[in-house]
PDB file of N, CA and C in Angstrom:
ATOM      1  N   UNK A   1       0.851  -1.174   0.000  1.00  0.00           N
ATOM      2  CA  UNK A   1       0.000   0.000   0.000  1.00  0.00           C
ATOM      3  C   UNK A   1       0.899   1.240   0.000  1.00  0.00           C
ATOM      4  N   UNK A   2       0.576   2.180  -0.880  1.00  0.00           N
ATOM      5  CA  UNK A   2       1.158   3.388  -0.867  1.00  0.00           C
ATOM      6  C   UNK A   2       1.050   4.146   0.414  1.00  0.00           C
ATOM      7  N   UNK A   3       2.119   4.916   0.621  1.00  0.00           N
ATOM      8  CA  UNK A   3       2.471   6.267   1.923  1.00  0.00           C
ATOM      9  C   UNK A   3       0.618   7.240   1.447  1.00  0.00           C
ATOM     10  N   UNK A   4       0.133   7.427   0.347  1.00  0.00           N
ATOM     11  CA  UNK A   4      -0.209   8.143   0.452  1.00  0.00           C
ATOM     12  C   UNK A   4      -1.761   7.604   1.177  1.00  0.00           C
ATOM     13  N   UNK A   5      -2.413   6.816   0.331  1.00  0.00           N
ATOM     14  CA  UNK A   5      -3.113   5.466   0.778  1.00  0.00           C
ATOM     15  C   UNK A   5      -3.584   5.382   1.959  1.00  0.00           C
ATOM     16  N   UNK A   6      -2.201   5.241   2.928  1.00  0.00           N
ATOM     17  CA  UNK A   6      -1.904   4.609   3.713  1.00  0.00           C
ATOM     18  C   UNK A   6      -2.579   6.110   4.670  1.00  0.00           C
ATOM     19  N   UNK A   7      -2.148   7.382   4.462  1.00  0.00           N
ATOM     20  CA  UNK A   7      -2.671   8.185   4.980  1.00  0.00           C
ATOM     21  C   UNK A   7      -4.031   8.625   5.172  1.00  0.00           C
ATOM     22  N   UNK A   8      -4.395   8.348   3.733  1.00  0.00           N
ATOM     23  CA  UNK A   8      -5.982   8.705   4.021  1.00  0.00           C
ATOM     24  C   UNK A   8      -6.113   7.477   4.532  1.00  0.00           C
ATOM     25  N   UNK A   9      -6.037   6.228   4.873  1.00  0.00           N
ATOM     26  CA  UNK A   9      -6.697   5.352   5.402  1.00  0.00           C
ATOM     27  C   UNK A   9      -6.662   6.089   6.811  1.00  0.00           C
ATOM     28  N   UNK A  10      -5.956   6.425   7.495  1.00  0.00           N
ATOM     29  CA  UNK A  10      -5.624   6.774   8.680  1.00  0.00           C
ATOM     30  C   UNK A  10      -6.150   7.950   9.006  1.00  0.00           C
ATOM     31  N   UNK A  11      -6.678   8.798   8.294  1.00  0.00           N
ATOM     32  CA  UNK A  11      -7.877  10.070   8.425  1.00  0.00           C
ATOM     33  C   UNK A  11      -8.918   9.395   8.364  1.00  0.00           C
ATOM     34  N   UNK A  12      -9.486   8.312   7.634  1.00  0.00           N
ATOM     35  CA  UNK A  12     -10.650   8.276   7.665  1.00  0.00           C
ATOM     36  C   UNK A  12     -11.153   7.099   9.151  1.00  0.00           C
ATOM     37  N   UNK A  13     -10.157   6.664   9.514  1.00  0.00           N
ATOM     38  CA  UNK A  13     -10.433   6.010  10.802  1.00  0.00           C
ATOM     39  C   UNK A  13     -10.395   7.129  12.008  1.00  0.00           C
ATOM     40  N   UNK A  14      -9.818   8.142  12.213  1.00  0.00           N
ATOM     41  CA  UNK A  14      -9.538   8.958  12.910  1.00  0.00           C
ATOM     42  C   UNK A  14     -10.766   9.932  12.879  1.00  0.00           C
ATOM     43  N   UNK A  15     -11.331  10.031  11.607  1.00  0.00           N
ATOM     44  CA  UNK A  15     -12.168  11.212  11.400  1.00  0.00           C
ATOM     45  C   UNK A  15     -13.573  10.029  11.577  1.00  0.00           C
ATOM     46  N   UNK A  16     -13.634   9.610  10.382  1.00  0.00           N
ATOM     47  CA  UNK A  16     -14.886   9.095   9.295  1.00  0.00           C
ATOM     48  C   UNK A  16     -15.387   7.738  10.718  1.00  0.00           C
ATOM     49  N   UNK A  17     -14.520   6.903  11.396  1.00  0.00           N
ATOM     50  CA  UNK A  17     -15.162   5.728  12.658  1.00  0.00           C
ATOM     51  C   UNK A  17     -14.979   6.822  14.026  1.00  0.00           C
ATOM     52  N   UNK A  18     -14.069   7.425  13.995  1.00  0.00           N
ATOM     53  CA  UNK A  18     -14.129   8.378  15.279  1.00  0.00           C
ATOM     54  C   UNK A  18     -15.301   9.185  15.633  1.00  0.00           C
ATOM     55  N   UNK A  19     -15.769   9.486  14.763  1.00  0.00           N
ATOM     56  CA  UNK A  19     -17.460  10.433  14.780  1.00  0.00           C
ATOM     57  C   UNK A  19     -18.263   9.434  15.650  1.00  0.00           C
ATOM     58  N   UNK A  20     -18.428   8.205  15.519  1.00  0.00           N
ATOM     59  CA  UNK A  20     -19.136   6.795  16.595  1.00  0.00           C
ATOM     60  C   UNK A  20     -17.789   6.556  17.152  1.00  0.00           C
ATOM     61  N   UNK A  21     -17.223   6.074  17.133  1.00  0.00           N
ATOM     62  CA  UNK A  21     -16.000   5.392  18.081  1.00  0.00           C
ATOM     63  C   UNK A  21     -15.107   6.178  18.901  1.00  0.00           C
ATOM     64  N   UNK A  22     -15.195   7.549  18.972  1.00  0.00           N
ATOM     65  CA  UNK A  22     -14.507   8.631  19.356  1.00  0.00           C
ATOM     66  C   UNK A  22     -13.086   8.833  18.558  1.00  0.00           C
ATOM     67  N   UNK A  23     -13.028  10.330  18.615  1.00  0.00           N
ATOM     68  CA  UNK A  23     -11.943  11.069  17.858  1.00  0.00           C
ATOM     69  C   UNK A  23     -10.661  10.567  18.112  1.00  0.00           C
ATOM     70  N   UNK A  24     -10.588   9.644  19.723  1.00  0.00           N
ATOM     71  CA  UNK A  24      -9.472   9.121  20.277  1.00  0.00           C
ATOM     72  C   UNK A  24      -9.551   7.585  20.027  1.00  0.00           C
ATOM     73  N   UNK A  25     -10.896   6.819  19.531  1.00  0.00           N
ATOM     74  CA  UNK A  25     -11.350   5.891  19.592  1.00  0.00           C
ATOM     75  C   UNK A  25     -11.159   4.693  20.818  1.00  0.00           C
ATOM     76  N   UNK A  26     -11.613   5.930  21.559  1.00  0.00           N
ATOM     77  CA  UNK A  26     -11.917   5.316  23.486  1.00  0.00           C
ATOM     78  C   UNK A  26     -13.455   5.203  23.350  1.00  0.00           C
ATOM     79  N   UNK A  27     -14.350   5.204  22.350  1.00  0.00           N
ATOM     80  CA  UNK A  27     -15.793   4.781  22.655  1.00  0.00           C
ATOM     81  C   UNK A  27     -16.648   5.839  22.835  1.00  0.00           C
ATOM     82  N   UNK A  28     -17.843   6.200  22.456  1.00  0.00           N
ATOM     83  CA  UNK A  28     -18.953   6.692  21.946  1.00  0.00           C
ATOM     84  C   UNK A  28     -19.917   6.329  22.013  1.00  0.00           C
ATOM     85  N   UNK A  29     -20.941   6.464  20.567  1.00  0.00           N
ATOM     86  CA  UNK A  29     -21.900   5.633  20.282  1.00  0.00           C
ATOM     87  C   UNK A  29     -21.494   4.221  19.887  1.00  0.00           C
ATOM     88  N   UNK A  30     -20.179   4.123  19.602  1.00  0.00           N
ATOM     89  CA  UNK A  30     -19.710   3.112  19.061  1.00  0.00           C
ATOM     90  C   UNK A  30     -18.569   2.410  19.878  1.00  0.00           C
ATOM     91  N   UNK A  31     -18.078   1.014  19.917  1.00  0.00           N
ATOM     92  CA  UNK A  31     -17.354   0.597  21.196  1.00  0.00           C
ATOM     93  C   UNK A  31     -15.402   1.326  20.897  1.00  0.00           C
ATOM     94  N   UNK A  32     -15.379   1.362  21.747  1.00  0.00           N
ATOM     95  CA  UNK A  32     -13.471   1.502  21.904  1.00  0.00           C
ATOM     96  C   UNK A  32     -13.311   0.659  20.918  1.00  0.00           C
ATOM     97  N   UNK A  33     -12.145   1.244  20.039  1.00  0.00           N
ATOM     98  CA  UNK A  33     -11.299   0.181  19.071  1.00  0.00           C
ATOM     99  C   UNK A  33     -10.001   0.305  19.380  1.00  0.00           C
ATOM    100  N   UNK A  34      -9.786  -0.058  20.713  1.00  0.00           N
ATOM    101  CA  UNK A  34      -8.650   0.538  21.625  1.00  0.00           C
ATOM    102  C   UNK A  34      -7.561  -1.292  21.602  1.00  0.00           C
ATOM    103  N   UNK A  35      -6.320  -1.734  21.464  1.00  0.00           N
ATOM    104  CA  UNK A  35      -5.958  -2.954  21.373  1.00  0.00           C
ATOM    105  C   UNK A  35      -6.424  -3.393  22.553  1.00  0.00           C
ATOM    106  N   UNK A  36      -6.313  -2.921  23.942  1.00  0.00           N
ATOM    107  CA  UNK A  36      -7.069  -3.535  24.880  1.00  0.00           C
ATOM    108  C   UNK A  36      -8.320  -4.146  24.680  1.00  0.00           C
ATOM    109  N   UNK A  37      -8.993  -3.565  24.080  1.00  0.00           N
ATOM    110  CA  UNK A  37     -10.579  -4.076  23.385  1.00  0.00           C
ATOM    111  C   UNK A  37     -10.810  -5.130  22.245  1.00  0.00           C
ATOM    112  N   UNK A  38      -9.776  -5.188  21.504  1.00  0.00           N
ATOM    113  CA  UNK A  38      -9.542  -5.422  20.586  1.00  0.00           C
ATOM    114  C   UNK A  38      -8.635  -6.747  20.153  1.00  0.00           C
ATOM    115  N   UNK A  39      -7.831  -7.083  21.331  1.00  0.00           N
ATOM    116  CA  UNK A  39      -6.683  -8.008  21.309  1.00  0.00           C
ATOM    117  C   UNK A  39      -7.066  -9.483  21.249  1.00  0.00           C
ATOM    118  N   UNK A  40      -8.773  -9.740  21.495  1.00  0.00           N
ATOM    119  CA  UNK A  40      -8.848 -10.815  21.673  1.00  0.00           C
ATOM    120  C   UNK A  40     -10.000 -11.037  20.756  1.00  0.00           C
ATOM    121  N   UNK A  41     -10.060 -10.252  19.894  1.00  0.00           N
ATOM    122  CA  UNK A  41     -11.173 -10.256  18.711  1.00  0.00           C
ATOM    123  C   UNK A  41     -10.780 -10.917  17.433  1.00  0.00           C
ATOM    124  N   UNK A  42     -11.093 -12.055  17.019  1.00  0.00           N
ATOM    125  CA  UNK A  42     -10.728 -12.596  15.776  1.00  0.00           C
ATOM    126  C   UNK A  42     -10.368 -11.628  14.478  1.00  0.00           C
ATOM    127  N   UNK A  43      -9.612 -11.464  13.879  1.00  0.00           N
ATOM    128  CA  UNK A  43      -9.300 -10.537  13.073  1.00  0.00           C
ATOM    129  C   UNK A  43     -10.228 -10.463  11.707  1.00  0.00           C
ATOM    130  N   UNK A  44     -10.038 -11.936  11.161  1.00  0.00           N
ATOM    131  CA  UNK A  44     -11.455 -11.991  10.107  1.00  0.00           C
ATOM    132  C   UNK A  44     -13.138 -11.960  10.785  1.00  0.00           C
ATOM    133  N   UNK A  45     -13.145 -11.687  12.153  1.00  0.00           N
ATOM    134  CA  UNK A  45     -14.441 -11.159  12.357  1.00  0.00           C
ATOM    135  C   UNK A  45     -14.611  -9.449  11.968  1.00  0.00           C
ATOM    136  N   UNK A  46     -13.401  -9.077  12.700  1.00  0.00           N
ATOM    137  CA  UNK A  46     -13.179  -7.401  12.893  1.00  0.00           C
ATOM    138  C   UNK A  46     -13.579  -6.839  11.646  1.00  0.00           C
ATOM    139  N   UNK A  47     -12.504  -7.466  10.559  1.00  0.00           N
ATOM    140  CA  UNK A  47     -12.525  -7.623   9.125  1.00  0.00           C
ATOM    141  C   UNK A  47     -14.459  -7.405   8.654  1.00  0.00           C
ATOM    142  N   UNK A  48     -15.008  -8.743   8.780  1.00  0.00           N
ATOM    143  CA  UNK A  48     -16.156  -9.036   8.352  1.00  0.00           C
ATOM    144  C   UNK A  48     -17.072  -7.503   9.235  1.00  0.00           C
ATOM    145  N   UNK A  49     -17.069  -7.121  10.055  1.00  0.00           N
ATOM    146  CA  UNK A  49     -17.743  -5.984  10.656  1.00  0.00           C
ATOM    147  C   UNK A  49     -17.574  -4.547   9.752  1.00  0.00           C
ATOM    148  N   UNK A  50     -16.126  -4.468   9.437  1.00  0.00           N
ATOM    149  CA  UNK A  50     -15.352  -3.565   8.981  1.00  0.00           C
ATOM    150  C   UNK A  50     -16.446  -3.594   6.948  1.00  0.00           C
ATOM    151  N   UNK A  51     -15.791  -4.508   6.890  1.00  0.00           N
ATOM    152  CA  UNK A  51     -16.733  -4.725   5.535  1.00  0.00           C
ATOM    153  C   UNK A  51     -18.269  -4.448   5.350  1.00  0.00           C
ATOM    154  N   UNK A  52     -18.868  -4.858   6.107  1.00  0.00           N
ATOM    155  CA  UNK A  52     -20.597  -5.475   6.170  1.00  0.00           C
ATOM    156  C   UNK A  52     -21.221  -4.513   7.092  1.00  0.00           C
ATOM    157  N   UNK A  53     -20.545  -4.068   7.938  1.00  0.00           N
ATOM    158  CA  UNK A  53     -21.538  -3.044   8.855  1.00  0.00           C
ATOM    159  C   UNK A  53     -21.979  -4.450   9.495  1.00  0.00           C
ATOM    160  N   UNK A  54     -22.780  -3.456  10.618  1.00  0.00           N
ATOM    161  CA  UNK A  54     -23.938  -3.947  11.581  1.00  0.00           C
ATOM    162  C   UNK A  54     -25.074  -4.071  11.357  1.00  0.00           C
ATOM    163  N   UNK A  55     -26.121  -4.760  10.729  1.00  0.00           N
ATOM    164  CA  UNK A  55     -27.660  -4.239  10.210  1.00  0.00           C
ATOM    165  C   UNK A  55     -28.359  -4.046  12.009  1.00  0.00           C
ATOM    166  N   UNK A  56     -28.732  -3.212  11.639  1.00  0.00           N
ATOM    167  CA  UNK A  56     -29.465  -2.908  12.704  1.00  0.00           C
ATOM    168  C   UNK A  56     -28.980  -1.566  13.602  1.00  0.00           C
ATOM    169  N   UNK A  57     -27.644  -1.382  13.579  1.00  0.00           N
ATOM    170  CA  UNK A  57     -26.766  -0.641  14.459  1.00  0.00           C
ATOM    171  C   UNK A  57     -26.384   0.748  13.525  1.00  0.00           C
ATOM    172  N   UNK A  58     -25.777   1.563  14.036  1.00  0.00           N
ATOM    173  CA  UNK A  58     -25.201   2.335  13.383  1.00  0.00           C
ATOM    174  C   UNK A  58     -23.750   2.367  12.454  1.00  0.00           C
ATOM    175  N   UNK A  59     -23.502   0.916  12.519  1.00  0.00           N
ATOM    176  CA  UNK A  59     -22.193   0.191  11.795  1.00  0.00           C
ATOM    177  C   UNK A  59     -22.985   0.239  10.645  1.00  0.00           C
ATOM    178  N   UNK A  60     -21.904   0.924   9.177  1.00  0.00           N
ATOM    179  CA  UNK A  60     -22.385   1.332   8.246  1.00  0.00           C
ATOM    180  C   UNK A  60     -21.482  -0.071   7.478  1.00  0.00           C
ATOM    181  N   UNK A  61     -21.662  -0.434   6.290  1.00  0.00           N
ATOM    182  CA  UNK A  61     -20.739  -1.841   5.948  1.00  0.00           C
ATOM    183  C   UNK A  61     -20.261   0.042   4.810  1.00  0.00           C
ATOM    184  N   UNK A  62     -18.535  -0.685   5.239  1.00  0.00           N
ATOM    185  CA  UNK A  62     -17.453  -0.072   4.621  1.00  0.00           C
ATOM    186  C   UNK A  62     -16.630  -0.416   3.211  1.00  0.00           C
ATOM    187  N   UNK A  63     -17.570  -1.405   2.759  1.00  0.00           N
ATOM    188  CA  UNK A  63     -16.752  -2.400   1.217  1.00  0.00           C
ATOM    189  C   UNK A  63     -16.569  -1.415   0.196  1.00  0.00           C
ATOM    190  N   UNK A  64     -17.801  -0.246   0.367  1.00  0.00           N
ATOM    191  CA  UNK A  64     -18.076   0.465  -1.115  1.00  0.00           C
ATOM    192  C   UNK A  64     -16.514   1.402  -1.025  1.00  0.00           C
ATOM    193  N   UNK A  65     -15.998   1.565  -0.174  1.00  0.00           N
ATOM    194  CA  UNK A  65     -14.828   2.256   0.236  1.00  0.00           C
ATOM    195  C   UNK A  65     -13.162   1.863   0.317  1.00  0.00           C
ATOM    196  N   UNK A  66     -13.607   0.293   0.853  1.00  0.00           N
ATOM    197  CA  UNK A  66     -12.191   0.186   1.267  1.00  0.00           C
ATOM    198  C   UNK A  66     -12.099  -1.583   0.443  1.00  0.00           C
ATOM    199  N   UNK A  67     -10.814  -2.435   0.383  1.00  0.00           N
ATOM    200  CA  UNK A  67     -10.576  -2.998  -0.139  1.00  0.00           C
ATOM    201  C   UNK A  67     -10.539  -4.274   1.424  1.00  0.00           C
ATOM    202  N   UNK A  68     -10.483  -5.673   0.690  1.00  0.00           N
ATOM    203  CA  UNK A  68     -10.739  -6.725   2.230  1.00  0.00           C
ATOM    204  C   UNK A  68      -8.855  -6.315   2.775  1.00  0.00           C
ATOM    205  N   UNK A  69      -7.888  -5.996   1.755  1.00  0.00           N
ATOM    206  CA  UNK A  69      -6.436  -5.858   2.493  1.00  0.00           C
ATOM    207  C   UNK A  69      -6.230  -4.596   3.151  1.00  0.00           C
ATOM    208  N   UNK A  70      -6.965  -3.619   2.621  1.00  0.00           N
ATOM    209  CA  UNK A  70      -7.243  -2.134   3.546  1.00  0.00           C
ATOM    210  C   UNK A  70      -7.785  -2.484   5.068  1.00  0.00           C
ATOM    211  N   UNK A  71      -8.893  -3.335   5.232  1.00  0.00           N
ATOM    212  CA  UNK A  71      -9.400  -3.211   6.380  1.00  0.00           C
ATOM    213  C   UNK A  71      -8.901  -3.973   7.180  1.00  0.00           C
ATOM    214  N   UNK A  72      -8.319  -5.120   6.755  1.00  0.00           N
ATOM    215  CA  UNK A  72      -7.798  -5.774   7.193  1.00  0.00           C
ATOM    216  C   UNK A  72      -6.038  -5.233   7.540  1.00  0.00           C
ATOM    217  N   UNK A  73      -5.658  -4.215   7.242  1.00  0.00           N
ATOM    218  CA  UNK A  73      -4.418  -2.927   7.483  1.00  0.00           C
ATOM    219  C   UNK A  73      -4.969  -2.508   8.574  1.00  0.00           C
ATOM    220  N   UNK A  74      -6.525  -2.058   8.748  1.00  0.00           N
ATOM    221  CA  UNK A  74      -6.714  -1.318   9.343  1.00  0.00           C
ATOM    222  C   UNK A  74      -7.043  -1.832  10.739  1.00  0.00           C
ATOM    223  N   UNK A  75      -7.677  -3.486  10.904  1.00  0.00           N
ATOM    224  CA  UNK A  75      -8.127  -3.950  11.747  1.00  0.00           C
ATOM    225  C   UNK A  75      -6.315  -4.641  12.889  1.00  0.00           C
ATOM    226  N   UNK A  76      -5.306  -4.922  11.916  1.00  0.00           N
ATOM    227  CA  UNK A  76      -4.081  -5.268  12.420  1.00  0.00           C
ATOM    228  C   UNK A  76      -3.725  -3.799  13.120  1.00  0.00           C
ATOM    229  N   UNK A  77      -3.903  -2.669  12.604  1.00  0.00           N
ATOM    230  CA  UNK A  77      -3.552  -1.290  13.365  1.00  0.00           C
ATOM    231  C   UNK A  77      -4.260  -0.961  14.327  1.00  0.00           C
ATOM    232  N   UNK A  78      -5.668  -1.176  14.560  1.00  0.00           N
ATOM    233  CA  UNK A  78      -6.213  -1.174  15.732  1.00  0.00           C
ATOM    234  C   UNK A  78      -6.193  -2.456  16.816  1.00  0.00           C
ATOM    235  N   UNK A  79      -5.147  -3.113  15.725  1.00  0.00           N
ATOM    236  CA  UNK A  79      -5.176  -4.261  17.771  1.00  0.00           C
ATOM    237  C   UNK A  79      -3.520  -4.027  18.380  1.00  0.00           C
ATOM    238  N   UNK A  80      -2.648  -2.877  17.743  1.00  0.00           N
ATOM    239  CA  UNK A  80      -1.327  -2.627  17.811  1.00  0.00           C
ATOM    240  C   UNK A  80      -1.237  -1.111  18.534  1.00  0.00           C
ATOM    241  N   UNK A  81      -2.310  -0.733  18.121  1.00  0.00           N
ATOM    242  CA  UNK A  81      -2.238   1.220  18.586  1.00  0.00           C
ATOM    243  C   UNK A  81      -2.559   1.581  17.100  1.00  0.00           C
ATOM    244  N   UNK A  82      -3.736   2.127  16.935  1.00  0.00           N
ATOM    245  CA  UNK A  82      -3.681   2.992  15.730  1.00  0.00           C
ATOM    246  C   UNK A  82      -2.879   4.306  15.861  1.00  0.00           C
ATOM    247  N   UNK A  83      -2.170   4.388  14.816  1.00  0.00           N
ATOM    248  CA  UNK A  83      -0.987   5.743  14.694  1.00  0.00           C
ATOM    249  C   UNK A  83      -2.142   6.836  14.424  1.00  0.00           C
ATOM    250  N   UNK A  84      -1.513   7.708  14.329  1.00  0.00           N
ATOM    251  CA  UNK A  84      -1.923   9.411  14.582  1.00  0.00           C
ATOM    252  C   UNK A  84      -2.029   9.849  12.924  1.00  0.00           C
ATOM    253  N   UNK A  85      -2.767  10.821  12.689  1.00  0.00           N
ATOM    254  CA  UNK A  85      -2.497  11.198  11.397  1.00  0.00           C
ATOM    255  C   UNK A  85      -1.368  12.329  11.102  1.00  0.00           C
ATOM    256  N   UNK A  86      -0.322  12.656  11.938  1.00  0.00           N
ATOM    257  CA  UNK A  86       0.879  13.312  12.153  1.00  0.00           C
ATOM    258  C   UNK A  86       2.173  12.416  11.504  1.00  0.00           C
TER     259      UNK A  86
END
């Protein structure tokens, strides 16, 4: 994945899941995606959430956006510390 890519992926988790998950993603309307929270969550579930949304919930399914190796970037970065967009 490209540096640049790689950045907007990292705004739009910060911005675009932080709006429900908080700006710090310590939890909201939406749960902490904090590695503490996170460490013991199957990764192709995280994945499958990340993709598909929640029906019912305010989990929007994210496919029209992101690729299964994007979210799956993104779901390995939230069980490590998601980095900063700095």
């Amino acid at each position: 994945m490209d540096p640049a890519r790689r950045t907007e992926l990292v705004r739009l988790v910060r911005q675009d899941c932080g709006s429900c998950h908080g700006l710090t993603l310590q939890g909201g309307l939406g749960p902490a995606l904090l590695p503490e929270t996170l460490k013991d969550k199957p990764v192709e579930n995280l994945k499958f959430v990340i993709m598909q949304g929640r029906p019912g919930t305010a989990m929007p399914p994210w496919k029209r956006f992101l690729t299964e190796a994007e979210a799956q970037w993104i779901v390995e970065n939230l069980q490590k510390g998601f980095p900063s967009e700095h």
